[in-house]
Protein backbone atom coordinates (compact mmCIF):
# COMPACT_ATOMS: atom_id res chain seq x y z
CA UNK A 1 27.35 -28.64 -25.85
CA UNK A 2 24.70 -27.69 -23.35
CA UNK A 3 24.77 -25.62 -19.88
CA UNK A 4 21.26 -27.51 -18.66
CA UNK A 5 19.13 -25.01 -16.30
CA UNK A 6 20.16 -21.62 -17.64
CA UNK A 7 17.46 -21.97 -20.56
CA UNK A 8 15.46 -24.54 -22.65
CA UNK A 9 17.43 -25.97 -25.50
CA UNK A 10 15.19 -26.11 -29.18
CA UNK A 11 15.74 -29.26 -30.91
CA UNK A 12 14.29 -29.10 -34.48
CA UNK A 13 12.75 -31.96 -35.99
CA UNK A 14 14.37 -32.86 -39.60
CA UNK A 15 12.35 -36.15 -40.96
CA UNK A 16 14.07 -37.17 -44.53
CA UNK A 17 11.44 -40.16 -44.67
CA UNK A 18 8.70 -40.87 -47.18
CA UNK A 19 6.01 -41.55 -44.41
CA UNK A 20 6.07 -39.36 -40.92
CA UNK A 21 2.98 -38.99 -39.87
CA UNK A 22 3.40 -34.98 -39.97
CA UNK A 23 5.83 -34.05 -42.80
CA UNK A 24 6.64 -37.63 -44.42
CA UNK A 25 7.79 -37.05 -47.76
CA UNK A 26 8.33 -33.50 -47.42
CA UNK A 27 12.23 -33.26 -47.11
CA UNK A 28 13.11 -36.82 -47.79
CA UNK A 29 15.31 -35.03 -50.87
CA UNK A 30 18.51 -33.67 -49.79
CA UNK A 31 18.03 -30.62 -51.44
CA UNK A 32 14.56 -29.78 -49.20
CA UNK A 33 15.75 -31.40 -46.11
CA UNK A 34 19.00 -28.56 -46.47
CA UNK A 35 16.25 -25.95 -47.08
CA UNK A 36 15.15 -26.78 -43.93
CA UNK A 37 17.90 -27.32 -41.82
CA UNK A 38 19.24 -23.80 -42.94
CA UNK A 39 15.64 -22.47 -41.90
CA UNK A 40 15.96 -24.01 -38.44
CA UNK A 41 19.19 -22.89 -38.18
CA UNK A 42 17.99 -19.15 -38.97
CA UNK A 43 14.92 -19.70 -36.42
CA UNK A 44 17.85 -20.59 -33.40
CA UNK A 45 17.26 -24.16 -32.97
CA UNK A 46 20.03 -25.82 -30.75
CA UNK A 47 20.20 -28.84 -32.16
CA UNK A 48 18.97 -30.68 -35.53
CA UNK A 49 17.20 -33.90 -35.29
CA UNK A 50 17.63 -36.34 -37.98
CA UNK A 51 15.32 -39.34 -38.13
CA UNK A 52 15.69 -41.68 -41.47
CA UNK A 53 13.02 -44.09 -40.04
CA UNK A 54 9.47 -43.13 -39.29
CA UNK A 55 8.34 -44.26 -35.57
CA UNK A 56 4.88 -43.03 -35.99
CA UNK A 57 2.20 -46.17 -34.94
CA UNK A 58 1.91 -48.42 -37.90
CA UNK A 59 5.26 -47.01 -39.34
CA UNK A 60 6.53 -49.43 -42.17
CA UNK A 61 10.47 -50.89 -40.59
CA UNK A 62 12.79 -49.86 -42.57
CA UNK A 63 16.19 -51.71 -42.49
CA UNK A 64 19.81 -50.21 -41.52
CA UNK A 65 20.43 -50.19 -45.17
CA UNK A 66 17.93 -47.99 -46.39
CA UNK A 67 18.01 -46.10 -43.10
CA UNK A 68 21.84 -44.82 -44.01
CA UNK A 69 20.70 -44.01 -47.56
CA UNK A 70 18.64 -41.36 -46.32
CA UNK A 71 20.37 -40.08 -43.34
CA UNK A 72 24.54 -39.98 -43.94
CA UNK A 73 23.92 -37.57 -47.33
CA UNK A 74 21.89 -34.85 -44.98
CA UNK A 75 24.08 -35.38 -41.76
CA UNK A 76 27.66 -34.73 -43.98
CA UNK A 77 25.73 -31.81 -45.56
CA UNK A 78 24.50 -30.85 -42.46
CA UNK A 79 28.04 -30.84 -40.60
CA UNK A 80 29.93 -29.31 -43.70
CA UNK A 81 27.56 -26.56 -43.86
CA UNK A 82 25.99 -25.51 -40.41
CA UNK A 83 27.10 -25.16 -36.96
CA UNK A 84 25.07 -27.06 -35.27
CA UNK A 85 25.11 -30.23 -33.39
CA UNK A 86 23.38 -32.93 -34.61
CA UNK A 87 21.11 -35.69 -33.25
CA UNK A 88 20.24 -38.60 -35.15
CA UNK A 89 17.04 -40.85 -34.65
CA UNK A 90 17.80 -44.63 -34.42
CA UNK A 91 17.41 -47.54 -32.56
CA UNK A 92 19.61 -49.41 -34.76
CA UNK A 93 23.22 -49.76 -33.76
CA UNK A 94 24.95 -49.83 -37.13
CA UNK A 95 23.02 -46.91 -38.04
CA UNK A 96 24.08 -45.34 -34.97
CA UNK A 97 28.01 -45.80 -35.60
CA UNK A 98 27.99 -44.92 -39.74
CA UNK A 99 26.34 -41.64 -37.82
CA UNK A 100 28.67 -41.32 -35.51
CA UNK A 101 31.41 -41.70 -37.66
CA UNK A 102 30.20 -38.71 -39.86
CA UNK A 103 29.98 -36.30 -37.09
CA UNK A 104 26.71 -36.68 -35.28
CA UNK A 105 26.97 -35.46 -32.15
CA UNK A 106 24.02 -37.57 -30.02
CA UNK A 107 21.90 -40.60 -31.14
CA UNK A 108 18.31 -40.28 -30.04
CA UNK A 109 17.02 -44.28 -29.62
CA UNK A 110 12.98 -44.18 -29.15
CA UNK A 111 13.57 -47.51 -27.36
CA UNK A 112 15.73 -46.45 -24.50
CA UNK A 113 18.95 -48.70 -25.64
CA UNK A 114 17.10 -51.76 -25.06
CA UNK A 115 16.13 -51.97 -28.92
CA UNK A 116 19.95 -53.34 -30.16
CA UNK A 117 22.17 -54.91 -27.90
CA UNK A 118 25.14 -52.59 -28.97
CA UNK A 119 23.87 -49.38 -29.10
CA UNK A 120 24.91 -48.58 -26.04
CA UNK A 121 28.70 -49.43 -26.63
CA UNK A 122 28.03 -47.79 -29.77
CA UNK A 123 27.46 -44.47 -27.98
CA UNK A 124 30.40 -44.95 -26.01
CA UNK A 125 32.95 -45.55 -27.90
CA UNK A 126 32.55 -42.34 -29.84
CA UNK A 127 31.52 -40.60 -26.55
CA UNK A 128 28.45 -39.68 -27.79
CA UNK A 129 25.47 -37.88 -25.91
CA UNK A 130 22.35 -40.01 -25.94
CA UNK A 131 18.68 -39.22 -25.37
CA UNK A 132 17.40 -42.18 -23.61
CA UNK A 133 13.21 -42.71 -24.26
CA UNK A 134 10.73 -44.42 -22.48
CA UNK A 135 9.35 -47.35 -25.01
CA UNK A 136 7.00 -50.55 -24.82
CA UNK A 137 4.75 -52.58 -26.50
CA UNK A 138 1.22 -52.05 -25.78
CA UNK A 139 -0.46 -49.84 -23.17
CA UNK A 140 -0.43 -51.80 -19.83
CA UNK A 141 1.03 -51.27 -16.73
CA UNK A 142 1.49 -52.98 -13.86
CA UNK A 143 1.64 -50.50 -11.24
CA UNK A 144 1.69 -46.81 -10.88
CA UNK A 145 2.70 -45.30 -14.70
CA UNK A 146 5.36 -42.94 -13.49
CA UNK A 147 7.17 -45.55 -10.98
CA UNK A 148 6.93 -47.94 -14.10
CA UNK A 149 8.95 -45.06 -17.01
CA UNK A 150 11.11 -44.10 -14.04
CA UNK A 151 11.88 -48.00 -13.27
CA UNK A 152 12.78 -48.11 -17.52
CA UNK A 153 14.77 -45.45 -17.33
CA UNK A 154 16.96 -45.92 -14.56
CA UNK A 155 17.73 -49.71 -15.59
CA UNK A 156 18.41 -47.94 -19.33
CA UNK A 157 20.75 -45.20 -17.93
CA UNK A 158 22.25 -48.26 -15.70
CA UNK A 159 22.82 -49.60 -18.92
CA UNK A 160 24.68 -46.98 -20.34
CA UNK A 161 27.06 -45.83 -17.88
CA UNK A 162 28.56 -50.00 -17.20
CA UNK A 163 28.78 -49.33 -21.02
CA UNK A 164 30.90 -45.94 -20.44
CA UNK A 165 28.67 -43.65 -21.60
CA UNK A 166 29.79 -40.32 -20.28
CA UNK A 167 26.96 -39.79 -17.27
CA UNK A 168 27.36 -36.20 -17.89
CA UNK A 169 25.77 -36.62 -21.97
CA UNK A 170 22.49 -38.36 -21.06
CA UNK A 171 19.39 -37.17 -21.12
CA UNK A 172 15.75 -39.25 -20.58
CA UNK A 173 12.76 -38.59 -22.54
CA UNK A 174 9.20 -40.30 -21.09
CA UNK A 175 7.90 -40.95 -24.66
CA UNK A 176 5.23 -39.55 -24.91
CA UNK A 177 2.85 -41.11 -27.76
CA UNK A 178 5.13 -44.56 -27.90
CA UNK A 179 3.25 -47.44 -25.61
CA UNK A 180 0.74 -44.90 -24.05
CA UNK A 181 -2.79 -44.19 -24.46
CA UNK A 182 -4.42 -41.37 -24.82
CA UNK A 183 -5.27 -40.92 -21.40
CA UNK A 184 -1.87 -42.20 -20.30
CA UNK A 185 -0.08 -39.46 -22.39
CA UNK A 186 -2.05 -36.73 -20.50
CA UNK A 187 -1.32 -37.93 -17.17
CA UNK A 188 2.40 -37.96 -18.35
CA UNK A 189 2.24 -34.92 -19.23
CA UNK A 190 0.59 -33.51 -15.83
CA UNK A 191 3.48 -35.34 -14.18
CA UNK A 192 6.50 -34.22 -15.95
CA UNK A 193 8.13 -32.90 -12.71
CA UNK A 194 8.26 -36.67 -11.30
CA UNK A 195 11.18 -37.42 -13.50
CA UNK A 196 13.43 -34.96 -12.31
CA UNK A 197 14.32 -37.33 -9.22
CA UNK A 198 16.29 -39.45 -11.44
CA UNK A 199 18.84 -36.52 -11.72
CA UNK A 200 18.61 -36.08 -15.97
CA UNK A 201 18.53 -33.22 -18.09
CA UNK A 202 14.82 -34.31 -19.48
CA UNK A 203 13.99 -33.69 -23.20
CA UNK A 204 9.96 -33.45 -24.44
CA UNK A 205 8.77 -34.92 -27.75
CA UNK A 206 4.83 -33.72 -28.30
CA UNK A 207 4.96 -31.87 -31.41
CA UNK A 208 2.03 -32.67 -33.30
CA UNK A 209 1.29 -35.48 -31.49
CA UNK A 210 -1.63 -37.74 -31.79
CA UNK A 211 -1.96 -36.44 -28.19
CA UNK A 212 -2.49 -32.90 -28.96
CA UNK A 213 -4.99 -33.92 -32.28
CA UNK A 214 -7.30 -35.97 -30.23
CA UNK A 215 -7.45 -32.86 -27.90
CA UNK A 216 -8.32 -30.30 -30.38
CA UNK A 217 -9.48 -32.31 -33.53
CA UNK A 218 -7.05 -30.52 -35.69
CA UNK A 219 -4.69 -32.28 -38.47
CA UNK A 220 -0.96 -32.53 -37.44
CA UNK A 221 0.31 -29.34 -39.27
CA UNK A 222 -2.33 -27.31 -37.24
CA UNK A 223 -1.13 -28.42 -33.61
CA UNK A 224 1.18 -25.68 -33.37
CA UNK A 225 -0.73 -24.07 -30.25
CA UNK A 226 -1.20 -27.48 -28.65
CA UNK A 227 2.19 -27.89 -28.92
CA UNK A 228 3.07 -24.83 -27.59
CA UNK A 229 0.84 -25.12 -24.72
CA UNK A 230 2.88 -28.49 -23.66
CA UNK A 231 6.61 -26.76 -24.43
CA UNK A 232 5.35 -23.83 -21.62
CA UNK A 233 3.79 -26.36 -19.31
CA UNK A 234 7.14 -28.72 -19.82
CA UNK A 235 9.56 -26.02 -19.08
CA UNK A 236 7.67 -25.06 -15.67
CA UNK A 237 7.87 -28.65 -14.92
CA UNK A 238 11.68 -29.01 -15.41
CA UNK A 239 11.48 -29.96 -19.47
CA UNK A 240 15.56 -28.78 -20.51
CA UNK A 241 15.18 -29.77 -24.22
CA UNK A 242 11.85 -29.52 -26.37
CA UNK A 243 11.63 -31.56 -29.43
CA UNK A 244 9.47 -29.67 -31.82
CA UNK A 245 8.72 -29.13 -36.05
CA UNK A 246 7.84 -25.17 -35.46
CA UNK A 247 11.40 -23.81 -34.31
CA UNK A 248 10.42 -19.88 -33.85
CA UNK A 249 7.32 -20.21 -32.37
CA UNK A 250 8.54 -22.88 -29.74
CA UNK A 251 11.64 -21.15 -29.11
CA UNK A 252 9.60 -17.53 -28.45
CA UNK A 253 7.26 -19.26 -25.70
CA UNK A 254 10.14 -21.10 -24.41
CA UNK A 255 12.02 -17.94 -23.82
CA UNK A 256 9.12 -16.36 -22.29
CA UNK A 257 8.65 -19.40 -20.08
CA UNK A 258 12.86 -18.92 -19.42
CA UNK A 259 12.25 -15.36 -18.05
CA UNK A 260 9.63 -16.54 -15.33
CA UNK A 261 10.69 -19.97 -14.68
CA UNK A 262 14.51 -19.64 -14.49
């Protein structure tokens, strides 16, 4: 599915919930969340990210249940209609297998596999690709931030091969915005290139980020540039998959940062 180091791979954002803090609401009907998946598709995203839950802080939980009602009717569309793989955006192990079971291709688990006890069996049974993130509660660390998302990490990926997860279809994410402050998330982001010594294809989630807003005072559908300016800066650091809402102009500074970079 991907050749990691020949080029950065575009993973667009596809949010079919009532209450994301950038687009909530806005293609949580199967009819708009197609529209969209057909424009990403047209813009040359790689992959399509479906989330049915929002994860943005003070998101409402919303139970497996309610979570499948809004994801399985856009991922079978999705995978009758497109050719694209497909991510989906859960912690939550059953959600994870009904999604798996319909075709998705990687499950993308904010909290690193440590969420759901079965997730990562899940994942292997269907030999899935995960995206393994960086997640805590609260904003303290007790040593050096880095050493303490690499430490997470490595005990998640641990995790995930004794499960039989494929070591060959993981990636790591360092979460930015989840259990970081503001400060935190910038020095993150100036460190990127420290998490290439775990030996992971390493995917980047800022778009729109609270991260980017407190930088420039600008509301989340006006972070575009922001946005932009951490995709390039990712990319020189080592960043193989960007995570973003605006597909063409990510993918046309990622290429540019392909030709000088790689």
């Amino acid at each position: 599915m991907f050749e990691f180091g020949k080029r950065t791979y575009i993973m667009g954002i596809l949010n079919v919930t009532p209450d994301s803090f950038s687009d909530g609401g806005d293609f949580s009907c199967i009819d708009n969340a197609m529209k969209h998946a057909y424009e990403m598709e047209a813009q040359g995203a790689d992959i399509i990210d479906i989330g049915g839950e929002s994860t943005r802080p003070g998101h409402s939980y919303v139970d497996a249940d309610e979570e499948l009602k809004r994801v399985i009717p856009v991922l079978k569309k999705i995978k009758s209609a497109i050719n694209l793989p497909v991510s989906v955006d859960t912690y939550k192990a059953s959600v994870a297998e009904e999604s798996l079971k319909n075709g998705a291709d990687m499950i993308n688990d904010v909290w690193g596999l440590t969420a759901d006890e079965n997730m990562a069996n899940v994942i292997a049974e269907y030999d899935a690709w995960v995206c393994i993130m960086h997640n805590q509660n609260g904003t303290e660390y007790n040593k050096d931030i880095m050493d303490e998302i690499c430490d997470f990490l490595e005990k998640s990926i641990e995790k995930a091969i004794s499960a039989g997860i494929d070591r060959n279809k993981i990636v790591v994410d360092p979460g930015i915005g989840f259990g970081k402050t503001y400060e935190q998330n910038l020095e993150v982001l100036r460190r990127l290139g420290e998490l290439k010594k775990l030996g992971y294809p390493i995917l980047l989630g800022t778009s729109r980020k609270s991260v980017i807003g407190n930088t420039l005072n600008v509301a989340p559908k006006e972070r575009t540039e922001g946005t932009i300016a951490t995709t390039v800066l990712g990319i020189r650091d080592g960043v193989d998959i960007v995570r973003v809402h605006d597909v063409h102009e990510n993918l046309m500074a990622a290429r540019m940062t392909d030709a000088i970079y790689r």
